[in-house]
Structures are given as C-alpha cells and as structure tokens.
Protein backbone atom coordinates (compact mmCIF):
# COMPACT_ATOMS: atom_id res chain seq x y z
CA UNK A 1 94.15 64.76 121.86
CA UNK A 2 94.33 60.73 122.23
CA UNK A 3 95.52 60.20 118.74
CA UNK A 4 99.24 59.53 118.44
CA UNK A 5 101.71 61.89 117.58
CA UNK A 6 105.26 62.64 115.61
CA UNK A 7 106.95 65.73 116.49
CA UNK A 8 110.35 66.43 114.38
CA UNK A 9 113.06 68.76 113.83
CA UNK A 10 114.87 69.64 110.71
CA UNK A 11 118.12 70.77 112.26
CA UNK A 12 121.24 72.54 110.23
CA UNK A 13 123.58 73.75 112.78
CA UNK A 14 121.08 74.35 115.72
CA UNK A 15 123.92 73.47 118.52
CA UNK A 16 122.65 76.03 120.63
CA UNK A 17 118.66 75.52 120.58
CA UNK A 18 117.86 72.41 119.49
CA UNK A 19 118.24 70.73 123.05
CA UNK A 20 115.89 73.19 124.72
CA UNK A 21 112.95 72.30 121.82
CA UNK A 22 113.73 68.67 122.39
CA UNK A 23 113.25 68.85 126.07
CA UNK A 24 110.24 71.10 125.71
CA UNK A 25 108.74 69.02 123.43
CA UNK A 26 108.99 65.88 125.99
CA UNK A 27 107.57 67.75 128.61
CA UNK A 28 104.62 69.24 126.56
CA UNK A 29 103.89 65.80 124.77
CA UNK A 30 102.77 63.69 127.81
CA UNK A 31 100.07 66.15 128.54
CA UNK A 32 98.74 65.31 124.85
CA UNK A 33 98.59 62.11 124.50
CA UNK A 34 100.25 58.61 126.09
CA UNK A 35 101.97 57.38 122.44
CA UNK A 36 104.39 59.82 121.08
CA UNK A 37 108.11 60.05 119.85
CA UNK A 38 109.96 63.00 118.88
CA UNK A 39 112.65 62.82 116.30
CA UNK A 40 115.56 65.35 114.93
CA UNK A 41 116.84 65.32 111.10
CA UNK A 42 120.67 66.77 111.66
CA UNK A 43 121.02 68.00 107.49
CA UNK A 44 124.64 67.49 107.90
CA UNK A 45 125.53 69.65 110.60
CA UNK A 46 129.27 71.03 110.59
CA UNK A 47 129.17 72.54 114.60
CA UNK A 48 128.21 70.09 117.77
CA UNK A 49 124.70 69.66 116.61
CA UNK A 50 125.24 65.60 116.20
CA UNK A 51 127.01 65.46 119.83
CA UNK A 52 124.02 67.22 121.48
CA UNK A 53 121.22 65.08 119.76
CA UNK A 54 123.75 62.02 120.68
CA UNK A 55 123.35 62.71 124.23
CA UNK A 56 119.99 63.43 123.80
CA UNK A 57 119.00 60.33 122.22
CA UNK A 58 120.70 58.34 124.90
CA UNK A 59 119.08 60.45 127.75
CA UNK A 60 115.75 59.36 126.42
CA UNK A 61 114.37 56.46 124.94
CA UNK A 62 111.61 58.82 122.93
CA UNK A 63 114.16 60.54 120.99
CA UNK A 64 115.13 59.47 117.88
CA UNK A 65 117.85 61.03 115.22
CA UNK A 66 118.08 60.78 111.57
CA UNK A 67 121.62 61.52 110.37
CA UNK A 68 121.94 63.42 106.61
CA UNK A 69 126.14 62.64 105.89
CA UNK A 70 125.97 66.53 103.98
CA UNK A 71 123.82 69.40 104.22
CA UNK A 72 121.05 68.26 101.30
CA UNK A 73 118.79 71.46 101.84
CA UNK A 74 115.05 72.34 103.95
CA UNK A 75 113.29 70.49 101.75
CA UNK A 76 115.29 66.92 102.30
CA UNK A 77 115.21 67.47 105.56
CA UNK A 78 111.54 67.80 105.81
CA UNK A 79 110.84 64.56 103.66
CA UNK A 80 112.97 62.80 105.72
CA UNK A 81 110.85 63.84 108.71
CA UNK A 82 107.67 62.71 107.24
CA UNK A 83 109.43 59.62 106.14
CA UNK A 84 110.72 58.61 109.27
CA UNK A 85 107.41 59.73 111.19
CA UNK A 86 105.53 56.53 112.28
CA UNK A 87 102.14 58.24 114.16
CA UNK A 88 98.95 59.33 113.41
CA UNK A 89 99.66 62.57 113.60
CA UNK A 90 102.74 64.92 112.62
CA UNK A 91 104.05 68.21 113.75
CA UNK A 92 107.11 70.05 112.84
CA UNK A 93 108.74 73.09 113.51
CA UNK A 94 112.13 74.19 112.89
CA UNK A 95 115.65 73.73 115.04
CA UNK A 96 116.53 77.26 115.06
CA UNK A 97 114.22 77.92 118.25
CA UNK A 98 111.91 80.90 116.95
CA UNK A 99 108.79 78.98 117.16
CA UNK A 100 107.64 77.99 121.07
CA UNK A 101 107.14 74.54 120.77
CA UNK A 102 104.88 74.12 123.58
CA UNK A 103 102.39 76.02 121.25
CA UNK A 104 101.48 73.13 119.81
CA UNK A 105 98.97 73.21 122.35
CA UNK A 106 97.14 75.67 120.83
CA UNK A 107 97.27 73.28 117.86
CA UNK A 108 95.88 70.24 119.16
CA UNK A 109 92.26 71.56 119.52
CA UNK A 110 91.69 72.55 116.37
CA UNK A 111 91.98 69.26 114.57
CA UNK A 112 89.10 68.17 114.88
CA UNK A 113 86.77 66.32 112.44
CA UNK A 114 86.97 67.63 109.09
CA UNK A 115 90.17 69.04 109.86
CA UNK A 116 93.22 67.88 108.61
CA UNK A 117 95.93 70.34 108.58
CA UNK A 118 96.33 73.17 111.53
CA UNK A 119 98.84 75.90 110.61
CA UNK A 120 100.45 78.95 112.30
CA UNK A 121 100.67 81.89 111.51
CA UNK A 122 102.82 84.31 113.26
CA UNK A 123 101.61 87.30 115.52
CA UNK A 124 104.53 89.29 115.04
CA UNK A 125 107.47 88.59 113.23
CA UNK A 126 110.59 89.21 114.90
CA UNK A 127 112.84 90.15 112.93
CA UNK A 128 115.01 92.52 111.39
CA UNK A 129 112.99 94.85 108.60
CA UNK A 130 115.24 93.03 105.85
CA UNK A 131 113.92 90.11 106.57
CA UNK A 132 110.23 90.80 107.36
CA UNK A 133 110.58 92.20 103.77
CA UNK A 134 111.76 89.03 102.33
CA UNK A 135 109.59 87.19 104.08
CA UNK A 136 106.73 89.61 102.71
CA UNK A 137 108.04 89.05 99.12
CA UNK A 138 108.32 85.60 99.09
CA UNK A 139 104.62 85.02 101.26
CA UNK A 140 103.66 87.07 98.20
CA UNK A 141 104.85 85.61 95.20
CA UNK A 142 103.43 82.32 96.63
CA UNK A 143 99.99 83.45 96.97
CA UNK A 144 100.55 84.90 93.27
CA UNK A 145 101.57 81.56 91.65
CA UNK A 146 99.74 79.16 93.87
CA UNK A 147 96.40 78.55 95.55
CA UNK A 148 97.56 78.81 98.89
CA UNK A 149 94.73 78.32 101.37
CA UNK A 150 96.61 79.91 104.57
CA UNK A 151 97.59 83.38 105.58
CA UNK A 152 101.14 82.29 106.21
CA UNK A 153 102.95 79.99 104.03
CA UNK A 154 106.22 80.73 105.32
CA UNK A 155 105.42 80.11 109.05
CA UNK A 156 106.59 76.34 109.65
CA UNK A 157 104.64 74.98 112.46
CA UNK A 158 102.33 72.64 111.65
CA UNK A 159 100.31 69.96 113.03
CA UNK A 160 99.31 67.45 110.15
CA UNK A 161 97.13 63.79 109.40
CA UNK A 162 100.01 61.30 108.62
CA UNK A 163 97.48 59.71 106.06
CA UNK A 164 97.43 63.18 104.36
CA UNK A 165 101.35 64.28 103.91
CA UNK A 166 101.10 59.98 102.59
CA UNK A 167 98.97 61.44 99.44
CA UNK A 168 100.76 63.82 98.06
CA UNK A 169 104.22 63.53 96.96
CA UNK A 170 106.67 65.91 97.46
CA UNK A 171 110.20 66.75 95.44
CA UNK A 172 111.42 69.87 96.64
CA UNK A 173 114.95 69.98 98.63
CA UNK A 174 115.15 73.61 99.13
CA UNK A 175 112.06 76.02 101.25
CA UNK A 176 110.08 76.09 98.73
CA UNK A 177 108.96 72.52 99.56
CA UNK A 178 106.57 74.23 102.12
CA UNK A 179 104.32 76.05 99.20
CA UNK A 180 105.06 72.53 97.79
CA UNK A 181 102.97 70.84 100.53
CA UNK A 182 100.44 73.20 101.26
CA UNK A 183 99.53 73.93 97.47
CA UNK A 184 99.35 69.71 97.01
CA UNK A 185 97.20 69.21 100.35
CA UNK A 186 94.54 72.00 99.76
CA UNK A 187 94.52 70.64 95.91
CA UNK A 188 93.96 67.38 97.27
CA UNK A 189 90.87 68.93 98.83
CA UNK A 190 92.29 68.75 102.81
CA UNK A 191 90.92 71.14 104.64
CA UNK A 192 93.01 73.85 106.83
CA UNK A 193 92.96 75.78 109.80
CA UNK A 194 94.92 78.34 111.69
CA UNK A 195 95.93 78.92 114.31
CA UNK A 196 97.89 82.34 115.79
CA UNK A 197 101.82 81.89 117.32
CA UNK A 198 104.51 83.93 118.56
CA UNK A 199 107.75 84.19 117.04
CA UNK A 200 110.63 84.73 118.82
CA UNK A 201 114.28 87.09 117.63
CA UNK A 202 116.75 84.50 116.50
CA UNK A 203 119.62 84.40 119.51
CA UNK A 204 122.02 81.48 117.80
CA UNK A 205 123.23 81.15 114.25
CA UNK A 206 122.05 82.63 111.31
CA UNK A 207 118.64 81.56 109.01
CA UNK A 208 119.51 79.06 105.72
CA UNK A 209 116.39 80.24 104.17
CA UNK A 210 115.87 84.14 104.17
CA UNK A 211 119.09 85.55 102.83
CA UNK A 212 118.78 87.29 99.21
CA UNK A 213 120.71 84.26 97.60
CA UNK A 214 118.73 81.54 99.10
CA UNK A 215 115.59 83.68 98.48
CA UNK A 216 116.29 84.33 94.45
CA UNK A 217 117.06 80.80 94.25
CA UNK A 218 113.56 79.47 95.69
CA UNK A 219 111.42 82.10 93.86
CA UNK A 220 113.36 80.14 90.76
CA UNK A 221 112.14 76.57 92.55
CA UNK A 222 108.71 78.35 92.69
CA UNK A 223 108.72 79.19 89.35
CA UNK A 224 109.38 75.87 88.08
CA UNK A 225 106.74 74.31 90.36
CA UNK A 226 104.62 76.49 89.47
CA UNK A 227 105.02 75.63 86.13
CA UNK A 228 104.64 71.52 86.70
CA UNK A 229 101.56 72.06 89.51
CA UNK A 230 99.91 74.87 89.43
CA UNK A 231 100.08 77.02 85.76
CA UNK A 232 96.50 77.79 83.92
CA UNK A 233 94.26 74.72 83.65
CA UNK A 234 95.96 73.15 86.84
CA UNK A 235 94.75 75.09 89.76
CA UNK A 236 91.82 74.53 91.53
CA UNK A 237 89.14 76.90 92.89
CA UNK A 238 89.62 77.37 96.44
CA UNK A 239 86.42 78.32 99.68
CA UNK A 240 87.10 79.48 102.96
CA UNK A 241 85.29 78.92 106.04
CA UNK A 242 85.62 80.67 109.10
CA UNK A 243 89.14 79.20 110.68
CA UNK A 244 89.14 76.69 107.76
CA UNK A 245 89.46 76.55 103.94
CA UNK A 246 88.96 73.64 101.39
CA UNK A 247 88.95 73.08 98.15
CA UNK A 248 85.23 71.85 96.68
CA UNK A 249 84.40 70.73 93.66
C-alpha cells in the first residue's frame, strides 16, 4: 500500500492500553507505506490517559493528540478523528485494546480499485454471553432499520478513502454514529469489503458502549436516524458481490 495513511484512536479512559496500540501501530505502519501519522482523540479522560499520550506525543514526532475538555460521547470522538485526519487513507479502531492493530495488514490488500471501504468483522467475540447478546441485538436492529451492507456493523476497525468519509456527513455523538457511517457510505453507492479479525477479552476498564443503558439509549438514536435517513421511500436497494457489496442504481 503506497497511498498515505491516518490511523486514530478514540480514547475514553484507555490508561492501560492505549500506549501498546500506539506503539504497535508505529511499528506496523512503516511496513505500509513511507507517509503516515497516527493520532489519539482523549474524549475527556478522567484517569492518566492524557499523561500517557503526553509522553507519547513527545517520544515521537508521528503522534499526534486531540484533546476533548469533557467526555462528549463515541460518536464526537470519531468525527473528530476524521476531522483531524489529513491522508489519503483512514483507519480506526478503538483505545480499549480488543482489536490487534497490526491487523490492519490484513486490511491493506483489499482496497483495491473499486474498493473503498474494508471492514472487520470479528471471528469470535470475546466476551461475556451478556454482551455477545447485546451486541447480537443491537447488530440486529441495525440490519432491521438500515441497509447495512456488512456482516458486522458493530465491529470498529476500519480502513476507509478520506475522499469518501468527506461525502457524507455525519451527526451522531453516541455508537450509533457507526450504522450512521456505514448506512450513508453504501447509500452513497461506496462499495465494501470484509475482511475477518480477532477480538481479544477486555483486560482494562470497562466498555462505554455495551451496557443496557448505553444500549437502550442508541437503539433510541437509531430510531430517530432511522427516521431522518433511512424510513420507506429513503432506502436504497442494495447487491453484493463476493467480498464486496454496492449499492447500483
């Protein structure tokens, strides 16, 4: 992959992981390509989250940290990442650690021509049977409302075309902003593809996004999107290909 690349981070209290992604990333990235930076959104962390990207940041030149004063939610956090993204190319997973970074590998080759989005999808989940359960119910209801083009909405490592995300606007500030982008990508007509990842047991911290409150209160978000973007005599038709999916006239 020559073209250029953004990697970020939304992190909310990711003291404990968010170094080791950093410094993976940095070691995967030169094997990619020459021009890259990698860059952290702290959403108002409360723990030493801001002290360890500090010393990150002056470590290495590549690093670069966008400050949220308070906690403004997943979805602020990603459009801040786009936003501050300067590459061709964008990838993002989350601080927490239960996505390998270095799989972005795996990415790379698939964006090829034609291609403008790669997404994960996760192998095994590994969690706890509560949460696999949300996780089911929410991966659910979005493939109910929306025309979502992937297997796994919910999995949040993704390798994107910095002209694409530049289309599409995007409002959300809580996790639904994720069936937010994908729906408003494929309905742009950019095409997918997927690509399989591990997922690894959460060892620091707790999630922000799959707890019954947060859950209810993004199936409410969904709602209301889907009510602004995607009710009858919105949605488009959708086609798959094999690995890929697009939407055609």
């Amino acid at each position: 992959m020559s073209q250029s690349i953004s990697v970020f981070f939304p992190a909310y209290n990711d003291e404990a992981s968010i170094a080791g992604l950093v410094e993976d990333a940095l070691a995967l990235l030169p094997s990619l390509t020459e021009d890259f930076e990698v860059i952290v959104v702290n959403d108002g962390s409360t723990d030493g989250t801001a002290r360890v990207l500090g010393e990150l940041a002056r470590k290495n030149p590549r690093v670069r940290v966008v400050q949220h004063g308070a906690n403004r939610g997943y979805g602020a956090a990603l459009r801040t990442g786009f936003a501050s993204a300067t590459k061709e190319l964008v990838f993002y997973t989350d601080g927490d650690g239960q996505y390998d970074v270095r799989e972005l590998a795996r990415l790379s080759p698939l964006l090829q021509d034609g291609v403008d989005i790669v997404n994960g999808y996760k192998v095994q989940r590994a969690d706890s049977w509560q949460r696999k359960a949300l996780g089911a119910a929410y991966n659910g209801l979005a493939h109910l409302l929306f025309n979502i083009p992937i297997r796994d909405v919910d999995c949040d490592f993704r390798l994107i075309r910095r002209r694409a995300v530049e289309q599409v606007e995007l409002v959300s500030s809580s996790g639904s902003i994720c069936v937010e982008l994908v729906h408003k990508l494929h309905r742009r007509g950019f095409v997918f593809a997927e690509a399989p990842v591990r997922h690894r047991p959460r060892t620091h911290g707790r999630s922000q996004f799959f707890t019954f409150r947060r859950v209810a209160r993004t199936a409410l978000d969904l709602l209301s999107l889907w009510i602004k973007v995607a009710s009858p005599g919105r949605a488009s038709g959708k086609t798959f290909l094999p690995g890929r999916s697009s939407t055609k006239p």
